[in-house]
Protein backbone atom coordinates (compact mmCIF):
# COMPACT_ATOMS: atom_id res chain seq x y z
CA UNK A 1 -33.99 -4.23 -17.76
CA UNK A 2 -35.11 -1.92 -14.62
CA UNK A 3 -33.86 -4.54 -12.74
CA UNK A 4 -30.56 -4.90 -13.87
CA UNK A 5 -30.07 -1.63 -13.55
CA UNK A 6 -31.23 -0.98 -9.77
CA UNK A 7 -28.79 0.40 -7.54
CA UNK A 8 -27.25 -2.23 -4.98
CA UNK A 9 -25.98 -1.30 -1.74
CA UNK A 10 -23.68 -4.23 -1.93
CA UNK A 11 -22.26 -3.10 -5.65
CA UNK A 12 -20.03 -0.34 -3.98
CA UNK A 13 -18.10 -2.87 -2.58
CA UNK A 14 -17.60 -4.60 -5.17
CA UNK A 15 -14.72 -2.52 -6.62
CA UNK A 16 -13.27 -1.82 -2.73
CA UNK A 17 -9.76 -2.36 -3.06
CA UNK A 18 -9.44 -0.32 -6.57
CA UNK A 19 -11.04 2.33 -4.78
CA UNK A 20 -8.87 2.13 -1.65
CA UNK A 21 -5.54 1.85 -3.90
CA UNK A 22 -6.66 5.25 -5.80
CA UNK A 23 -7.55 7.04 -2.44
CA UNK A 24 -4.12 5.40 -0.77
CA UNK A 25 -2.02 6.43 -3.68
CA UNK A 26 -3.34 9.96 -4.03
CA UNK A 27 -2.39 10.32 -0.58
CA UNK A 28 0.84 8.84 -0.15
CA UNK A 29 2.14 11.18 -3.15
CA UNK A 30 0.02 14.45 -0.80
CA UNK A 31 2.16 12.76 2.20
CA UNK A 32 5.44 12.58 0.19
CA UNK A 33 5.34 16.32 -0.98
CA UNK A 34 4.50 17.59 2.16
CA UNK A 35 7.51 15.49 3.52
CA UNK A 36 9.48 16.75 1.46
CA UNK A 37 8.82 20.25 1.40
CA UNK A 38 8.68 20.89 5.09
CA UNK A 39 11.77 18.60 5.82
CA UNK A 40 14.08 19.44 3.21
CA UNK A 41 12.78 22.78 2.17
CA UNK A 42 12.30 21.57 -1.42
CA UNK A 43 10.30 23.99 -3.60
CA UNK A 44 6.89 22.42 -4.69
CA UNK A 45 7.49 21.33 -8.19
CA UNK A 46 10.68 19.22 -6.96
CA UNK A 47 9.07 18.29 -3.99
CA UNK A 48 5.88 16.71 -6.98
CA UNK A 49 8.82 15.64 -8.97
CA UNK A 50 10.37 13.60 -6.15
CA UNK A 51 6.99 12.31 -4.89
CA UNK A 52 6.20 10.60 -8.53
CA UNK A 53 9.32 9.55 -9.72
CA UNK A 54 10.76 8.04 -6.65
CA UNK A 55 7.65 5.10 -6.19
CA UNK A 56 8.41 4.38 -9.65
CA UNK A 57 11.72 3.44 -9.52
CA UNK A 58 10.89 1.39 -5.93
CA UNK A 59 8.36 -0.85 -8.72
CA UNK A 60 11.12 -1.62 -10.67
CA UNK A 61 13.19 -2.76 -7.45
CA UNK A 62 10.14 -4.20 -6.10
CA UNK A 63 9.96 -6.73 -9.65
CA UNK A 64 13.47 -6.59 -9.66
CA UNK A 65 13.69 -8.41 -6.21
CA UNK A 66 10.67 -10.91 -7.23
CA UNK A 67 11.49 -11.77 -10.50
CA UNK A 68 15.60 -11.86 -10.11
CA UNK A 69 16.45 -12.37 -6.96
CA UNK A 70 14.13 -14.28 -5.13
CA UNK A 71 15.15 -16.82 -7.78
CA UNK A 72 18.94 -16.44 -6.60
CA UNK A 73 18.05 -16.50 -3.09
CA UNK A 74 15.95 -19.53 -3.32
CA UNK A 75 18.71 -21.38 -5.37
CA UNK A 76 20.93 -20.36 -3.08
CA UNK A 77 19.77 -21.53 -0.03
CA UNK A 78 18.87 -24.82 -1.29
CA UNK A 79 22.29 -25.66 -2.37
CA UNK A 80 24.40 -24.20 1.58
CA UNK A 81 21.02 -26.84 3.29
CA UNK A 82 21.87 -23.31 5.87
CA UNK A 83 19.76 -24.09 9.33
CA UNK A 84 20.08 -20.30 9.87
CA UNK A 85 17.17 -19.48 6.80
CA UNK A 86 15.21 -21.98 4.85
CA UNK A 87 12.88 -21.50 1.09
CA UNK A 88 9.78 -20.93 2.97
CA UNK A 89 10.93 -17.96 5.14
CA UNK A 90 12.12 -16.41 1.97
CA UNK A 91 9.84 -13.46 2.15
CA UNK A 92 11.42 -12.48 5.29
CA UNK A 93 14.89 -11.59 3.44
CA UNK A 94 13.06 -10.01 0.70
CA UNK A 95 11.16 -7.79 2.89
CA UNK A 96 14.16 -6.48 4.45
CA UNK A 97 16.50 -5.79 1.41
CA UNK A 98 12.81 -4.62 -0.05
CA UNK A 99 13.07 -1.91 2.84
CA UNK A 100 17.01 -1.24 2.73
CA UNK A 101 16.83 -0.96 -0.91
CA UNK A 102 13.33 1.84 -0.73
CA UNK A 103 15.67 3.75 2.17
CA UNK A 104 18.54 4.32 -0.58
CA UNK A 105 16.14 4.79 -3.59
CA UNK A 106 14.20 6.91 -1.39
CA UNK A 107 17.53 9.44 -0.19
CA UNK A 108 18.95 9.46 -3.13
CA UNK A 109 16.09 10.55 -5.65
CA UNK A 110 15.36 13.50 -2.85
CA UNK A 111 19.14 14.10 -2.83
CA UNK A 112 19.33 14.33 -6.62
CA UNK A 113 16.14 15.80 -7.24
CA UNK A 114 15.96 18.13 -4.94
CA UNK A 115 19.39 19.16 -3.80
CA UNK A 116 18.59 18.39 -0.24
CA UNK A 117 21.34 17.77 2.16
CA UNK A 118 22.03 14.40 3.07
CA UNK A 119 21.24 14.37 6.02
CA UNK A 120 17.74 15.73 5.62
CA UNK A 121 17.18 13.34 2.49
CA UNK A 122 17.89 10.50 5.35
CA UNK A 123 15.44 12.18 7.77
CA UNK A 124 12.38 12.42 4.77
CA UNK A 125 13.11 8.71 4.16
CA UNK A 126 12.49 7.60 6.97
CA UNK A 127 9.68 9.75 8.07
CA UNK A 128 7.73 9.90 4.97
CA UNK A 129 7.08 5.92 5.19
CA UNK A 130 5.85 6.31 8.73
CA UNK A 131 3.23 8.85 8.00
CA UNK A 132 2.03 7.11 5.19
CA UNK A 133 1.65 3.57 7.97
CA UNK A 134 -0.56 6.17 9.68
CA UNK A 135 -2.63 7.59 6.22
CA UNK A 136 -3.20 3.69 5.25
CA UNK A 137 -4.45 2.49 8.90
CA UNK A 138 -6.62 5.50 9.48
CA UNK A 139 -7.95 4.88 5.53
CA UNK A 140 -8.34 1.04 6.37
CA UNK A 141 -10.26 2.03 9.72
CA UNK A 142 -12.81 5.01 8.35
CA UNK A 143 -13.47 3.01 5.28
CA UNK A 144 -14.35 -0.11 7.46
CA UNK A 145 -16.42 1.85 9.88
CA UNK A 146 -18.57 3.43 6.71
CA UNK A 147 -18.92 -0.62 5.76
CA UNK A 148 -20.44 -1.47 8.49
CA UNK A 149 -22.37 1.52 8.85
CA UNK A 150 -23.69 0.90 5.33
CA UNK A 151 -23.96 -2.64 5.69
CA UNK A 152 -26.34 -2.44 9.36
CA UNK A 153 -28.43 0.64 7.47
CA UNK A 154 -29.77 -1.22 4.71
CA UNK A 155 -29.03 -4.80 4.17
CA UNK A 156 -30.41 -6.66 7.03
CA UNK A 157 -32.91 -8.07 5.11
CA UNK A 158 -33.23 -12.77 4.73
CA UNK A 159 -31.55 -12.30 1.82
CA UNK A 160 -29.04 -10.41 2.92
CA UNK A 161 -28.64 -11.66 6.59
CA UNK A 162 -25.10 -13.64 5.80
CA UNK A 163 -23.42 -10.29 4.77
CA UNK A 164 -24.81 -8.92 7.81
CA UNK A 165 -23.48 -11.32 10.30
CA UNK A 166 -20.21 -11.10 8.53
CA UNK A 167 -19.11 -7.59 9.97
CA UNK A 168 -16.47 -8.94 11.79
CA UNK A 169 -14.53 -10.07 8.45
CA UNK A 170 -14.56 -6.26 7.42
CA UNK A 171 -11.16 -5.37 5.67
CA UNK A 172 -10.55 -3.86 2.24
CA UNK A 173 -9.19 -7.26 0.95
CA UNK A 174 -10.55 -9.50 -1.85
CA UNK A 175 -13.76 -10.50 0.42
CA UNK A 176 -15.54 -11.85 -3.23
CA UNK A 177 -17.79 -14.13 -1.05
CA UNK A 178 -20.27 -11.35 -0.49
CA UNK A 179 -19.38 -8.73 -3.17
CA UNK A 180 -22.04 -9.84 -6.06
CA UNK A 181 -25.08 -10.96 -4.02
């Protein structure tokens, strides 16, 4: 029993992306508010309001387009034979009315949330995304530096010499090779 219940190095890994997603998400709503409050001059609670709701509602356009539309889409260009887009650079379209879609759903929850002008509803949704490109690579880079560093401290033993010559592969993405040794 003492066994199976020794701490692992390797275990904290195991659950790396939840983790990630939790500390990403927490983030991106800290991001949002502040976005919101210093661009648009939106009082806290509207500013929390706009932050929650608003991610929500991109879900539902983000199943929307996957379940509903990609279907159209694909049925679509199948029947036109079009040279200009084919099925397998369908994600391509998607991505883009993904974005122009969050842009809209993004302005007009701030507009109608928070009563901000439109022009500075436009302004927080576009800047807000950017800063949170910048919260998830600086999260993707510190967490991969602490791998390593963990990894090098206290797994370079034979048994654990693969995971250790792995370092290169270091990214917070379903890596399961390694995760239960």
């Amino acid at each position: 029993m003492k066994k199976y219940l020794k701490y692992d190095d390797v275990k904290i890994f195991k659950y790396e992306n939840f983790y990630l997603s939790v500390i990403y998400t927490i983030g991106h709503i800290l991001v949002a508010m502040a976005c919101n409050r210093i661009i648009t001059g939106a009082s806290l609670d509207m500013a929390a309001a706009d932050a929650f709701i608003e991610p929500i509602i991109n879900g539902f356009w983000f199943y929307f387009l996957l379940v509903f539309l990609k279907q159209v889409f694909v049925r679509k260009i199948e029947q036109s034979k079009s040279a200009a887009i084919n099925v397998s650079q369908i994600g391509i379209l998607l991505a883009l009315l993904y974005t122009i879609g969050h842009i809209l759903i993004a302005m007009t929850c701030n507009r109608l949330l928070t009563g901000a002008p439109l022009n500075l509803a436009v302004i927080d949704a576009f800047v807000e995304p950017v800063i949170n490109g910048v919260w998830f690579y600086f999260l993707f880079e510190v967490f991969n530096k602490y791998k390593k560093r963990r990894i090098l401290s206290g797994l370079s033993g034979a048994t654990r010499m693969p995971l250790a010559n792995s370092i290169s592969k270091f990214a917070p993405i379903n890596n399961k090779k390694y995760s239960d040794l």
